[in-house]
PDB file of N, CA and C in Angstrom:
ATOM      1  N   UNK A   1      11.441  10.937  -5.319  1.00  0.00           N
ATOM      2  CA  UNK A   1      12.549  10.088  -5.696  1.00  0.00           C
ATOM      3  C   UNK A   1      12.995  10.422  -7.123  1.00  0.00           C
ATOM      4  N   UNK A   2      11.725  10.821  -7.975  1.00  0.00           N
ATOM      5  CA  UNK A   2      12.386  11.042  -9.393  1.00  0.00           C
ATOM      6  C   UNK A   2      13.028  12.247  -9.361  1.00  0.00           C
ATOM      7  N   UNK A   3      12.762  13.045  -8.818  1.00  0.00           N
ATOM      8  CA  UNK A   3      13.797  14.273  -8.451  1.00  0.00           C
ATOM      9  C   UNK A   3      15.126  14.224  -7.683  1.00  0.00           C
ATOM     10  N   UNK A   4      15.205  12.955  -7.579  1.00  0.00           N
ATOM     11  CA  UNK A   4      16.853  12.801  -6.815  1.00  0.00           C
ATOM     12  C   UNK A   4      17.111  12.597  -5.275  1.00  0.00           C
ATOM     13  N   UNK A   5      15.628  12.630  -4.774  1.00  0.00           N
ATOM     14  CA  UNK A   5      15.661  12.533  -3.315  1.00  0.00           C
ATOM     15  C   UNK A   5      16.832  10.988  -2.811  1.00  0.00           C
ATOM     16  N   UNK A   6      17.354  10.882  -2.045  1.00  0.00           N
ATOM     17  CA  UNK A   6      18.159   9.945  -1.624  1.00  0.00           C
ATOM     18  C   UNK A   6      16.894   8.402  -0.590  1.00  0.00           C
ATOM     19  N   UNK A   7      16.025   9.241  -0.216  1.00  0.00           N
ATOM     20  CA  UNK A   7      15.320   8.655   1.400  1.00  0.00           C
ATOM     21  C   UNK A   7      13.842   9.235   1.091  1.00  0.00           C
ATOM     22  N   UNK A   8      13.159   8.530   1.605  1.00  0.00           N
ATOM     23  CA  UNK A   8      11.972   9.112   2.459  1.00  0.00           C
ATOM     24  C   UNK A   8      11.426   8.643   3.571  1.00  0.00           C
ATOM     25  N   UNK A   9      11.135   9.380   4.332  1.00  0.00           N
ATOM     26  CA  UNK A   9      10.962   8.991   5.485  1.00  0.00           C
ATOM     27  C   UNK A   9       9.445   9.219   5.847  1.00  0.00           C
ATOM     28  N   UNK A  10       8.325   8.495   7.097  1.00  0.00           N
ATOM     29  CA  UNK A  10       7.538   9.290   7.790  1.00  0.00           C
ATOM     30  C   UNK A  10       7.575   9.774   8.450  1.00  0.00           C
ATOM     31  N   UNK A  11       6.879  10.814   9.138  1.00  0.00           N
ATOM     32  CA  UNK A  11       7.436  11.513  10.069  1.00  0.00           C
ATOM     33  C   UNK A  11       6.709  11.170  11.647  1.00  0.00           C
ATOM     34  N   UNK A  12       6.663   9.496  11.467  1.00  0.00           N
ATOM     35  CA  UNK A  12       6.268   8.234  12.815  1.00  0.00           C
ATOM     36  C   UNK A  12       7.603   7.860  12.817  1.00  0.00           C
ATOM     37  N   UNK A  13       8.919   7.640  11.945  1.00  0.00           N
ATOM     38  CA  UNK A  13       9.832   7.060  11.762  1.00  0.00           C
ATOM     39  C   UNK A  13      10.220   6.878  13.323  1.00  0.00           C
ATOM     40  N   UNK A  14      10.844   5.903  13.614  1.00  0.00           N
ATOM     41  CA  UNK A  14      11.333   5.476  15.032  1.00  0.00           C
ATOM     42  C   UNK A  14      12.960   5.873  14.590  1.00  0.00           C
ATOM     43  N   UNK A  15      13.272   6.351  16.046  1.00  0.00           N
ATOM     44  CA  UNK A  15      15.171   7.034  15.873  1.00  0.00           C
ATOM     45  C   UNK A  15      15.997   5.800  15.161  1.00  0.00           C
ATOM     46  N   UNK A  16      16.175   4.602  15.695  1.00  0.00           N
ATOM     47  CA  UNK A  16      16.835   3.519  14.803  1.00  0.00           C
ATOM     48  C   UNK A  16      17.192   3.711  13.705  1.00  0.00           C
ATOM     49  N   UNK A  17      15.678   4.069  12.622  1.00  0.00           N
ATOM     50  CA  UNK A  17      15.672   3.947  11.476  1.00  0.00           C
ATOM     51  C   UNK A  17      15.913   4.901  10.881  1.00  0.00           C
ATOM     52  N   UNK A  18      15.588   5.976  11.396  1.00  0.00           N
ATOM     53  CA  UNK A  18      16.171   7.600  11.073  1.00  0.00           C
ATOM     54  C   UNK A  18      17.837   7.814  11.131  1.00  0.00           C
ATOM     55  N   UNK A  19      18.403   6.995  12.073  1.00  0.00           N
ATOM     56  CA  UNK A  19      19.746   6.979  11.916  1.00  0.00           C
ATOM     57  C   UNK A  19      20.592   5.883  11.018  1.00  0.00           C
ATOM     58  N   UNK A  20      19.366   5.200  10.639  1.00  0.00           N
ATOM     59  CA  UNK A  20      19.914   3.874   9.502  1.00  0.00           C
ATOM     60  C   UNK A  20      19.868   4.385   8.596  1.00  0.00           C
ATOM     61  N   UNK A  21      18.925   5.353   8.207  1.00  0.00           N
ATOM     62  CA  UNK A  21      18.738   6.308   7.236  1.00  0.00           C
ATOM     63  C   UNK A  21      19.912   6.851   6.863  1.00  0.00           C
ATOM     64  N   UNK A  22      20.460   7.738   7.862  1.00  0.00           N
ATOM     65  CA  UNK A  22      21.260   8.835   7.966  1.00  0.00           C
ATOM     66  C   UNK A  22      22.489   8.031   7.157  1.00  0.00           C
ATOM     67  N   UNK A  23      23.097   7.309   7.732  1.00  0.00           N
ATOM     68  CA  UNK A  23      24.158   6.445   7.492  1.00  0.00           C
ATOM     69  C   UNK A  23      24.063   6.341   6.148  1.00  0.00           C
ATOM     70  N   UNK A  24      23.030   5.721   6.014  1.00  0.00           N
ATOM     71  CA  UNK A  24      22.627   4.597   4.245  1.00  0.00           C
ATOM     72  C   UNK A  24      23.307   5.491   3.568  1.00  0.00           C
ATOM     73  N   UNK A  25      22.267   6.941   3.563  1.00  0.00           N
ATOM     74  CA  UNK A  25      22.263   8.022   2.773  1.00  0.00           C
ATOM     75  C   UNK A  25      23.748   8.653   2.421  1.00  0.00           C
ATOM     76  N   UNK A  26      24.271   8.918   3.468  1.00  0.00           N
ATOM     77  CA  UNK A  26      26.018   9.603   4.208  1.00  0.00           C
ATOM     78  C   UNK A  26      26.818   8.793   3.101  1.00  0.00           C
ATOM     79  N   UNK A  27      26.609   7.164   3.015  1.00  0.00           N
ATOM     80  CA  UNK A  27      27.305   6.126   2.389  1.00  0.00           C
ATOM     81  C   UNK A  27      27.490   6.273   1.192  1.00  0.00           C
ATOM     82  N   UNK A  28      26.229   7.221   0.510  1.00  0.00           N
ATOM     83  CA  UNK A  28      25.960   6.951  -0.764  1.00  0.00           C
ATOM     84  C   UNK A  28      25.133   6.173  -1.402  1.00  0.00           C
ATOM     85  N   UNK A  29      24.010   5.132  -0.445  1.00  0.00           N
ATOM     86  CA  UNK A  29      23.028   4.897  -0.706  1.00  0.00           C
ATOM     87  C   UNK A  29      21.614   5.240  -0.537  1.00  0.00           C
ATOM     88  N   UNK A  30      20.702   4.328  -1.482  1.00  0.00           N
ATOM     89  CA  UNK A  30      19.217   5.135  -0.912  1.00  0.00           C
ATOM     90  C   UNK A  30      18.906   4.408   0.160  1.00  0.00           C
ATOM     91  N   UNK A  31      17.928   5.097   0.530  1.00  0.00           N
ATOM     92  CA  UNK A  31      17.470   4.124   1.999  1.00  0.00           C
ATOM     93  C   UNK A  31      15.552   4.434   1.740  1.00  0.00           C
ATOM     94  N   UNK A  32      15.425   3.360   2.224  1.00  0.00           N
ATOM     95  CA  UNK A  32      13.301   3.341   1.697  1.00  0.00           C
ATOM     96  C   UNK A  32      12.882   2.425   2.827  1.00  0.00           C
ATOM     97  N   UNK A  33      12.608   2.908   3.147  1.00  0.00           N
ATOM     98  CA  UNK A  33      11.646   1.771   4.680  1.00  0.00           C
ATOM     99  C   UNK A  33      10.557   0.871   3.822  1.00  0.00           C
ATOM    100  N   UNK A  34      10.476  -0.476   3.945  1.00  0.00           N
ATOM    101  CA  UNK A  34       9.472  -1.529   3.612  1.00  0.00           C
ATOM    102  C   UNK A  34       8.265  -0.208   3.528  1.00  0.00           C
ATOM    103  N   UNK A  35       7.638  -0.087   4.457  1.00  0.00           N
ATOM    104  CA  UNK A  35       6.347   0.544   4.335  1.00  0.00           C
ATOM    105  C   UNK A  35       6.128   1.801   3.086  1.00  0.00           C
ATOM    106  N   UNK A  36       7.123   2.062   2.941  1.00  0.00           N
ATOM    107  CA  UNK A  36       7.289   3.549   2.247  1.00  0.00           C
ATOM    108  C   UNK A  36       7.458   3.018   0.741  1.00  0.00           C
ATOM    109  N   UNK A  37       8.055   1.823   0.763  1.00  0.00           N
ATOM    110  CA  UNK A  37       8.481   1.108  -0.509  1.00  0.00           C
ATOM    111  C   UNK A  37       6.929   0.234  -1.011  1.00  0.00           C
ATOM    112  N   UNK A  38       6.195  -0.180  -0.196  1.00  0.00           N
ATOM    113  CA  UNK A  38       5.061  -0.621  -0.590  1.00  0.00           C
ATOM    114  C   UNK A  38       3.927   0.173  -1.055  1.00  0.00           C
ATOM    115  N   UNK A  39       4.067   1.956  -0.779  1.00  0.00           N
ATOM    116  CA  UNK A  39       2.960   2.191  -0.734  1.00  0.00           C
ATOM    117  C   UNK A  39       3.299   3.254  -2.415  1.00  0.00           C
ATOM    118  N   UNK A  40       4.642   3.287  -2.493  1.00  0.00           N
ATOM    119  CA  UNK A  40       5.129   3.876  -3.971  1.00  0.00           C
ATOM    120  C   UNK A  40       4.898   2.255  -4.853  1.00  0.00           C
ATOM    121  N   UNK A  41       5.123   1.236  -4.680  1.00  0.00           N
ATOM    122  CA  UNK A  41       4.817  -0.098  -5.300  1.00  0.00           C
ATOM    123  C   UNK A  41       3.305  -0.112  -6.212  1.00  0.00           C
ATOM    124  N   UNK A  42       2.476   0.563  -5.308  1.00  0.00           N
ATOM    125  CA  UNK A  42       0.851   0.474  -5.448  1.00  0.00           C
ATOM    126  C   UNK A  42       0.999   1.612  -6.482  1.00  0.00           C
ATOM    127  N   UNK A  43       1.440   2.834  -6.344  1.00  0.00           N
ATOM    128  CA  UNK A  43       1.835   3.953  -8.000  1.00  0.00           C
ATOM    129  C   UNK A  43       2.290   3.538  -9.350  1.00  0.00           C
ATOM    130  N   UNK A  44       3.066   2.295  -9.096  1.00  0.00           N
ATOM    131  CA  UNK A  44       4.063   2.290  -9.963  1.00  0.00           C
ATOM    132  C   UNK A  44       2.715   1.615 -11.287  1.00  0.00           C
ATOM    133  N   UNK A  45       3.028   2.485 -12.873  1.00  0.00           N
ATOM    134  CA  UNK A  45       2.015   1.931 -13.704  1.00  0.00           C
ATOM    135  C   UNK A  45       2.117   0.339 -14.010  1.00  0.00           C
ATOM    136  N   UNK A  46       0.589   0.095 -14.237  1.00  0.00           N
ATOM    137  CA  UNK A  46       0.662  -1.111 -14.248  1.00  0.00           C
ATOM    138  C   UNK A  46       0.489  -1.740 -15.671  1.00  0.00           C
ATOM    139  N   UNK A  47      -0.162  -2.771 -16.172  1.00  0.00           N
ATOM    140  CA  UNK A  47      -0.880  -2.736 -17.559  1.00  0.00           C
ATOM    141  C   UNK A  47      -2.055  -2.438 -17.979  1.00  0.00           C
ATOM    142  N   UNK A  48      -1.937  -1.640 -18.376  1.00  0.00           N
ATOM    143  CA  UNK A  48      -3.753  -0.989 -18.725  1.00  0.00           C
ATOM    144  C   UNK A  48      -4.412  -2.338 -18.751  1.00  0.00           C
ATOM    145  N   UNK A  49      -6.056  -2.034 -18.713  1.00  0.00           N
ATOM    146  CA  UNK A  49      -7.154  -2.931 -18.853  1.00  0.00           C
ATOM    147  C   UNK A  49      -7.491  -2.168 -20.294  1.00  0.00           C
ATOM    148  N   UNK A  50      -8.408  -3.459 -20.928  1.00  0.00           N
ATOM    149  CA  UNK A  50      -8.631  -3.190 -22.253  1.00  0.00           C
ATOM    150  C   UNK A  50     -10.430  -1.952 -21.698  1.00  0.00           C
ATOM    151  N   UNK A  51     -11.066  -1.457 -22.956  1.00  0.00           N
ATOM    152  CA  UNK A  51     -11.913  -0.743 -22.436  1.00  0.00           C
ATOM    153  C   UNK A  51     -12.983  -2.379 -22.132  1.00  0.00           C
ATOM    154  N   UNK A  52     -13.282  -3.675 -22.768  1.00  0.00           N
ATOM    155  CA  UNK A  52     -13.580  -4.637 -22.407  1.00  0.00           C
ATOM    156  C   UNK A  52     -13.890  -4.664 -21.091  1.00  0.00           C
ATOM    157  N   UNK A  53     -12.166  -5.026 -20.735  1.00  0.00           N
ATOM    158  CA  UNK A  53     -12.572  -5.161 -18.983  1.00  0.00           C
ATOM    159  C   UNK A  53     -12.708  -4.482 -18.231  1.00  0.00           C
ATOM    160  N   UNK A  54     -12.843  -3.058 -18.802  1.00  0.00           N
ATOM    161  CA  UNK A  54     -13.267  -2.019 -17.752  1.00  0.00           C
ATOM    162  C   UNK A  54     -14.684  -2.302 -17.792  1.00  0.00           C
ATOM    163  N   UNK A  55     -15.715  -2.689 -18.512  1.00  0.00           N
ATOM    164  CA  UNK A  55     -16.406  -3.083 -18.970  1.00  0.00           C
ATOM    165  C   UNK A  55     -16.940  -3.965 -17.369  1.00  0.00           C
ATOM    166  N   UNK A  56     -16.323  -4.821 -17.765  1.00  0.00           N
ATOM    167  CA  UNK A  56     -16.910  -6.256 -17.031  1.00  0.00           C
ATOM    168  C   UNK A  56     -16.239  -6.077 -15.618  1.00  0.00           C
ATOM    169  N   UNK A  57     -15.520  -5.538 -15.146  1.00  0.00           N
ATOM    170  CA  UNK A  57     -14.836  -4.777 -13.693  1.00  0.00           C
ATOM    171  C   UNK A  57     -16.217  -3.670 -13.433  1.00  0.00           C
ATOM    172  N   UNK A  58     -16.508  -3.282 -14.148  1.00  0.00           N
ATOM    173  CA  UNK A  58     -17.533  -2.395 -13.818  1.00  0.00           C
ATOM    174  C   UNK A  58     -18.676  -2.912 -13.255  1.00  0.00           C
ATOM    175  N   UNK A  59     -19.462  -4.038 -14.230  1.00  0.00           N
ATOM    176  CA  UNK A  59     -20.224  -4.882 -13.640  1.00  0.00           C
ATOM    177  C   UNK A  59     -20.074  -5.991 -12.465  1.00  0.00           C
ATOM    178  N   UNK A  60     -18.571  -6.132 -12.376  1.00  0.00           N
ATOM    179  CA  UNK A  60     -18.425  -7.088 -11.132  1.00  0.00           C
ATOM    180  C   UNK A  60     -18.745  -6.116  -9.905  1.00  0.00           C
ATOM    181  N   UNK A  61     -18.202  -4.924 -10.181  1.00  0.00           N
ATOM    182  CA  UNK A  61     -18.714  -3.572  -9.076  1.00  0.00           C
ATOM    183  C   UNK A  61     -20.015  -3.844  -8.650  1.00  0.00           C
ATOM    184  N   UNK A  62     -20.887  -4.162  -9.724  1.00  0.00           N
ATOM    185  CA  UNK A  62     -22.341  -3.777  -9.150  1.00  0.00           C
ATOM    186  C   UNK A  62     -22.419  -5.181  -8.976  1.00  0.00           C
ATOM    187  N   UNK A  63     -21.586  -6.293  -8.074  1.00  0.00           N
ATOM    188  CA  UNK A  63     -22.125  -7.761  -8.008  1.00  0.00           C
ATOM    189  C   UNK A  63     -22.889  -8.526  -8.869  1.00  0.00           C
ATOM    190  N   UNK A  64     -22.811  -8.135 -10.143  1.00  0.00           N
ATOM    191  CA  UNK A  64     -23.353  -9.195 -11.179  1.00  0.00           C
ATOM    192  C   UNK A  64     -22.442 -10.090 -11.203  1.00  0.00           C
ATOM    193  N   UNK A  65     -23.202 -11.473 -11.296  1.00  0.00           N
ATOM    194  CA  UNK A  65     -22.622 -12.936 -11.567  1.00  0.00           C
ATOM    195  C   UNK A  65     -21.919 -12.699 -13.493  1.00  0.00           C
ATOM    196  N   UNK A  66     -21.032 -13.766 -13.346  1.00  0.00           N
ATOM    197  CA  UNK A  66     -20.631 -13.648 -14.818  1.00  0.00           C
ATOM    198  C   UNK A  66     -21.728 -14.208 -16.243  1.00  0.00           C
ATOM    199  N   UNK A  67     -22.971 -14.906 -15.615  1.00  0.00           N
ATOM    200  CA  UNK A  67     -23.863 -14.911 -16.590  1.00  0.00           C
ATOM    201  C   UNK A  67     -24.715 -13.843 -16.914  1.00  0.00           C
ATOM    202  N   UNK A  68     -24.597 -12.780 -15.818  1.00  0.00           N
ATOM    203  CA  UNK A  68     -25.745 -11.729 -16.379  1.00  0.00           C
ATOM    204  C   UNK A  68     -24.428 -10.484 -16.821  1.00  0.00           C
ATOM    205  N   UNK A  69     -23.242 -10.280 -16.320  1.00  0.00           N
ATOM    206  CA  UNK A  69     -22.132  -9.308 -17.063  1.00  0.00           C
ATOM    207  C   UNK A  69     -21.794  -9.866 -18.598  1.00  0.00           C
ATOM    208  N   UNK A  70     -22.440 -11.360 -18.832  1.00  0.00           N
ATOM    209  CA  UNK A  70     -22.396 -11.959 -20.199  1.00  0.00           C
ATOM    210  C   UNK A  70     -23.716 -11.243 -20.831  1.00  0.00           C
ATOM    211  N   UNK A  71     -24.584 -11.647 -20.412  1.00  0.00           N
ATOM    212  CA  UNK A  71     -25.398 -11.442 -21.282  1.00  0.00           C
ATOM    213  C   UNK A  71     -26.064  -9.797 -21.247  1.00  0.00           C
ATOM    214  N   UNK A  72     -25.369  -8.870 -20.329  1.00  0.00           N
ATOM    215  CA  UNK A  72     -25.189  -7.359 -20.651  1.00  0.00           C
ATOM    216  C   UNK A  72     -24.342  -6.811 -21.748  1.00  0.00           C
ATOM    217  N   UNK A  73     -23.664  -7.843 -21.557  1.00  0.00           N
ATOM    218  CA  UNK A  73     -22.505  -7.150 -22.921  1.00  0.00           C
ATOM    219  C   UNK A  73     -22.608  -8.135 -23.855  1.00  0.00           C
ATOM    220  N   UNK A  74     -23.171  -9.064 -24.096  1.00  0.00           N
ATOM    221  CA  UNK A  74     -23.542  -9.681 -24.987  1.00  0.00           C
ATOM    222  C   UNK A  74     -22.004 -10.719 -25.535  1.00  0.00           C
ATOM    223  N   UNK A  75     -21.760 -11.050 -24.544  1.00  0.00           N
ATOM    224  CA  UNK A  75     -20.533 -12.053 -24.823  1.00  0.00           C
ATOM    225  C   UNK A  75     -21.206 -13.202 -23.662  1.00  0.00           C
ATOM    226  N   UNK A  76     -20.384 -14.171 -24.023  1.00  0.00           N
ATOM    227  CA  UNK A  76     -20.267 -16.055 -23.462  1.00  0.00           C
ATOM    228  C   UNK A  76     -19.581 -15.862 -22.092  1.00  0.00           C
ATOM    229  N   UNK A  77     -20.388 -16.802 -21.202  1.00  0.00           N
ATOM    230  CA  UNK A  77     -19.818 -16.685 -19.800  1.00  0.00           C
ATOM    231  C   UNK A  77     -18.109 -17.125 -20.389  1.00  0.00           C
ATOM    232  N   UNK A  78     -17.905 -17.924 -20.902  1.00  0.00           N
ATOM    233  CA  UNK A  78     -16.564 -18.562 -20.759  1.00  0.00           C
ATOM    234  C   UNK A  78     -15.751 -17.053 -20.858  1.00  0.00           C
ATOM    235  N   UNK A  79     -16.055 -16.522 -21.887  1.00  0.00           N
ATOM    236  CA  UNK A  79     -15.539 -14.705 -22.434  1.00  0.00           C
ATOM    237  C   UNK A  79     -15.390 -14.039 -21.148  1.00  0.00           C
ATOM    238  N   UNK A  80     -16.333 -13.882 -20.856  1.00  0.00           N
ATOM    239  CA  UNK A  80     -16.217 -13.449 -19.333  1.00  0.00           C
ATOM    240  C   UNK A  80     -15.033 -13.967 -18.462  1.00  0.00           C
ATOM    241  N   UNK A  81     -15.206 -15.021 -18.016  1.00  0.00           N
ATOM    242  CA  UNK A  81     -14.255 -15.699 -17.161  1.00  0.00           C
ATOM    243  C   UNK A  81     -13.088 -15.341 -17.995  1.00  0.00           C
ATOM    244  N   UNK A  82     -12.783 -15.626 -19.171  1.00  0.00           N
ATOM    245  CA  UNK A  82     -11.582 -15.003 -19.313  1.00  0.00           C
ATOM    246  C   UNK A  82     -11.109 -13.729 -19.245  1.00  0.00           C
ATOM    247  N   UNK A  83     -11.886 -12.796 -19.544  1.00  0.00           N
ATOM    248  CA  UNK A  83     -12.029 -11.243 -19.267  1.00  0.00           C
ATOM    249  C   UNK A  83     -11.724 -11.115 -17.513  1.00  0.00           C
ATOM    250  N   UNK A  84     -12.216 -11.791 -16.564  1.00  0.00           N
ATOM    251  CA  UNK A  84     -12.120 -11.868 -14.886  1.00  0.00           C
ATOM    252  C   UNK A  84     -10.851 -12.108 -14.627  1.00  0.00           C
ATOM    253  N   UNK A  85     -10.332 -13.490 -15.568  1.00  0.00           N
ATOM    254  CA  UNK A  85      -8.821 -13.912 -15.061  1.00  0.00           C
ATOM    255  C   UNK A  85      -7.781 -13.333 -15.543  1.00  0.00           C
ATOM    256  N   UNK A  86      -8.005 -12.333 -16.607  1.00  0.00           N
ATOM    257  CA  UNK A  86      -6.964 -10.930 -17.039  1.00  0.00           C
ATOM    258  C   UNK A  86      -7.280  -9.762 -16.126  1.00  0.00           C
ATOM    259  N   UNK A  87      -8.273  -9.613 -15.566  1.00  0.00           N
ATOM    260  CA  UNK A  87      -8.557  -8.829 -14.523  1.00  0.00           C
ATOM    261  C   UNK A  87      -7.472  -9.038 -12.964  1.00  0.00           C
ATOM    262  N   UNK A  88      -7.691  -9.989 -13.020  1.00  0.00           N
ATOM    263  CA  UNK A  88      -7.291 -10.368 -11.426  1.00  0.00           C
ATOM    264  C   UNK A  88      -5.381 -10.460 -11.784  1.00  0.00           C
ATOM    265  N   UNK A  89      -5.163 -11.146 -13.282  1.00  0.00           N
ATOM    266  CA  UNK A  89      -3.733 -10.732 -13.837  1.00  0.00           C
ATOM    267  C   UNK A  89      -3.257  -9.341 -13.572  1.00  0.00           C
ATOM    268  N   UNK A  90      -3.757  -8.942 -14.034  1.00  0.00           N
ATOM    269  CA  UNK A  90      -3.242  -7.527 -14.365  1.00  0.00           C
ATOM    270  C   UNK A  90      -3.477  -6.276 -13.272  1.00  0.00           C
ATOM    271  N   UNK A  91      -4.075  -6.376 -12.234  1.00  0.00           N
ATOM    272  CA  UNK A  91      -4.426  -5.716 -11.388  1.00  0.00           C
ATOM    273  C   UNK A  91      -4.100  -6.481  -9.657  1.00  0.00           C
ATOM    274  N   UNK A  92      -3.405  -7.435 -10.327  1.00  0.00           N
ATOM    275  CA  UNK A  92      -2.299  -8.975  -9.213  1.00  0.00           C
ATOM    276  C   UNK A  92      -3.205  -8.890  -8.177  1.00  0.00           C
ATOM    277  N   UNK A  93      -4.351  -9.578  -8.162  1.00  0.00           N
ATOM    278  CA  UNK A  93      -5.371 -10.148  -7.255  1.00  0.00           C
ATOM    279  C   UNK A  93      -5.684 -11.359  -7.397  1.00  0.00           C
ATOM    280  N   UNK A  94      -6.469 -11.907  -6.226  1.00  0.00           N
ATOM    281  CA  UNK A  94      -7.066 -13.257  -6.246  1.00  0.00           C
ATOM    282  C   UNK A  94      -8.314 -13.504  -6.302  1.00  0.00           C
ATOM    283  N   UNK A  95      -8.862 -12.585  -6.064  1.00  0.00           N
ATOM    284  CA  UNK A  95     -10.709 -12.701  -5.941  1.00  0.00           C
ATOM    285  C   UNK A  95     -11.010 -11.452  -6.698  1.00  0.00           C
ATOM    286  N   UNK A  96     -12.573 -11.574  -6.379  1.00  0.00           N
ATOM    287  CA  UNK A  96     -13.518 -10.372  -7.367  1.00  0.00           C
ATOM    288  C   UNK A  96     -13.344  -9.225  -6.160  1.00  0.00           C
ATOM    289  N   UNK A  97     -13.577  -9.588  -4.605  1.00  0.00           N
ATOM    290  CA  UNK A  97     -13.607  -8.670  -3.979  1.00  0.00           C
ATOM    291  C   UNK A  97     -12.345  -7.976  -4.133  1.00  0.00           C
ATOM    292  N   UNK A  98     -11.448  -8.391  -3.982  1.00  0.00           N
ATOM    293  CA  UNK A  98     -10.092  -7.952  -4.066  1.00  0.00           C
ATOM    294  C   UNK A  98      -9.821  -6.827  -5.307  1.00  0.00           C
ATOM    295  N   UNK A  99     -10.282  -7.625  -6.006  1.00  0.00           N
ATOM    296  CA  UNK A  99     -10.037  -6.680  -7.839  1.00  0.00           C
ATOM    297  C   UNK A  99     -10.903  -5.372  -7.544  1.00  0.00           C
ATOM    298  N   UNK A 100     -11.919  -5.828  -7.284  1.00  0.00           N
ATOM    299  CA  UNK A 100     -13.118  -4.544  -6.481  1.00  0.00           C
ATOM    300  C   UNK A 100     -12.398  -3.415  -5.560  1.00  0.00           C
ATOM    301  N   UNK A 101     -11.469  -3.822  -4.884  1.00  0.00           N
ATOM    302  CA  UNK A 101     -11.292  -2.614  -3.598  1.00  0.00           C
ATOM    303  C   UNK A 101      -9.729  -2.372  -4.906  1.00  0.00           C
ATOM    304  N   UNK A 102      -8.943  -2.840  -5.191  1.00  0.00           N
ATOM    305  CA  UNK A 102      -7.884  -2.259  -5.641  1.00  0.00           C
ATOM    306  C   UNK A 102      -8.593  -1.286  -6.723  1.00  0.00           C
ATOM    307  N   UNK A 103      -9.562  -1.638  -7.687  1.00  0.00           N
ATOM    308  CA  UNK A 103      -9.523  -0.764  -8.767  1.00  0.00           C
ATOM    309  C   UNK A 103     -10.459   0.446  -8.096  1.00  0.00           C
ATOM    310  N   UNK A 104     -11.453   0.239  -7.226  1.00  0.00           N
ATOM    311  CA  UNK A 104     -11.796   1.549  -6.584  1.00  0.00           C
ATOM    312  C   UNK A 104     -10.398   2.567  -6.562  1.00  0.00           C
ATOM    313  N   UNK A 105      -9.436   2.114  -5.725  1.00  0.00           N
ATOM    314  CA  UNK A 105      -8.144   2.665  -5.011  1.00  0.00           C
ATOM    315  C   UNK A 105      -7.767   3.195  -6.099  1.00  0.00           C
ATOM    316  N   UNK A 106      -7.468   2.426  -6.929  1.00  0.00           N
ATOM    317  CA  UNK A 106      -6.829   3.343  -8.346  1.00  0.00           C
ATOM    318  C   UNK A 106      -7.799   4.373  -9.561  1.00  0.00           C
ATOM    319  N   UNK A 107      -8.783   4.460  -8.679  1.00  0.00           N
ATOM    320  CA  UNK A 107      -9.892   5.178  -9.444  1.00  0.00           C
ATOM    321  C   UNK A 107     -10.725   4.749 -10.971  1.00  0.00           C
ATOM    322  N   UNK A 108     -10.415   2.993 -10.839  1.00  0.00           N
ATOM    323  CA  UNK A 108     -10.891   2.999 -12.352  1.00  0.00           C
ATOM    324  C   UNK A 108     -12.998   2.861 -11.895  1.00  0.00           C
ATOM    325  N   UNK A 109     -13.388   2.256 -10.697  1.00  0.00           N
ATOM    326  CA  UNK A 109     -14.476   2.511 -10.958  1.00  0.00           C
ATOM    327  C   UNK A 109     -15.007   3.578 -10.102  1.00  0.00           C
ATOM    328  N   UNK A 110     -16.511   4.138 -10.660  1.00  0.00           N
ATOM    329  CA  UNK A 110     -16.835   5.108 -10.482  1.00  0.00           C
ATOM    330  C   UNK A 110     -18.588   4.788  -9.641  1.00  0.00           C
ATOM    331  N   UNK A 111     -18.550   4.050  -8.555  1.00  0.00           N
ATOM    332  CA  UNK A 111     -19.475   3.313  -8.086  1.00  0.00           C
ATOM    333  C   UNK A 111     -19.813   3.928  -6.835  1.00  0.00           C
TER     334      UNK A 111
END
């Protein structure tokens, strides 16, 4: 797309959409299928994590509770919990498991 492409398509695309395509494109617009648009969504940069919460993302990796990722790094559960809820901010999750499988995906841990 940053090269000017108009479309992308898969190449599962059903004829419908290949010819909705065609059109969009013909018109002068882009055309992006939901699926294709979600999975460039997941690329797009996000806000870095401090080296902190790579820190404490690391240890949620290895299922430590937030009193023992406290007292590994030598900070206050509350520190923690706040370090978790900039985690789950910034990486737009709701749980630890969740934060867990996205930052695998994006390669920040190494587990």
């Amino acid at each position: 797309m940053r090269a000017g492409a108009k479309s992308y398509l898969l190449k599962d695309v059903r004829r419908e959409e290949l010819f909705q395509c065609i059109r969009e494109v013909h018109a002068g617009r882009t055309f992006l299928p939901p699926a294709v648009a979600a999975k460039l969504a997941e690329r797009l940069p996000t806000e870095e994590l401090t080296p902190r919460e790579l820190d404490v993302l690391r240890l949620l990796g290895e299922g430590k509770p937030n009193k023992l990722i406290g007292a590994g790094l030598a900070i206050t559960e509350v520190t923690v919990k706040s370090h978790v809820q900039s985690l789950f901010r910034k990486l737009n999750v709701l749980s630890r498991t969740e934060a867990i499988a996205v930052a695998n995906r994006r390669g920040l841990l190494r587990i």
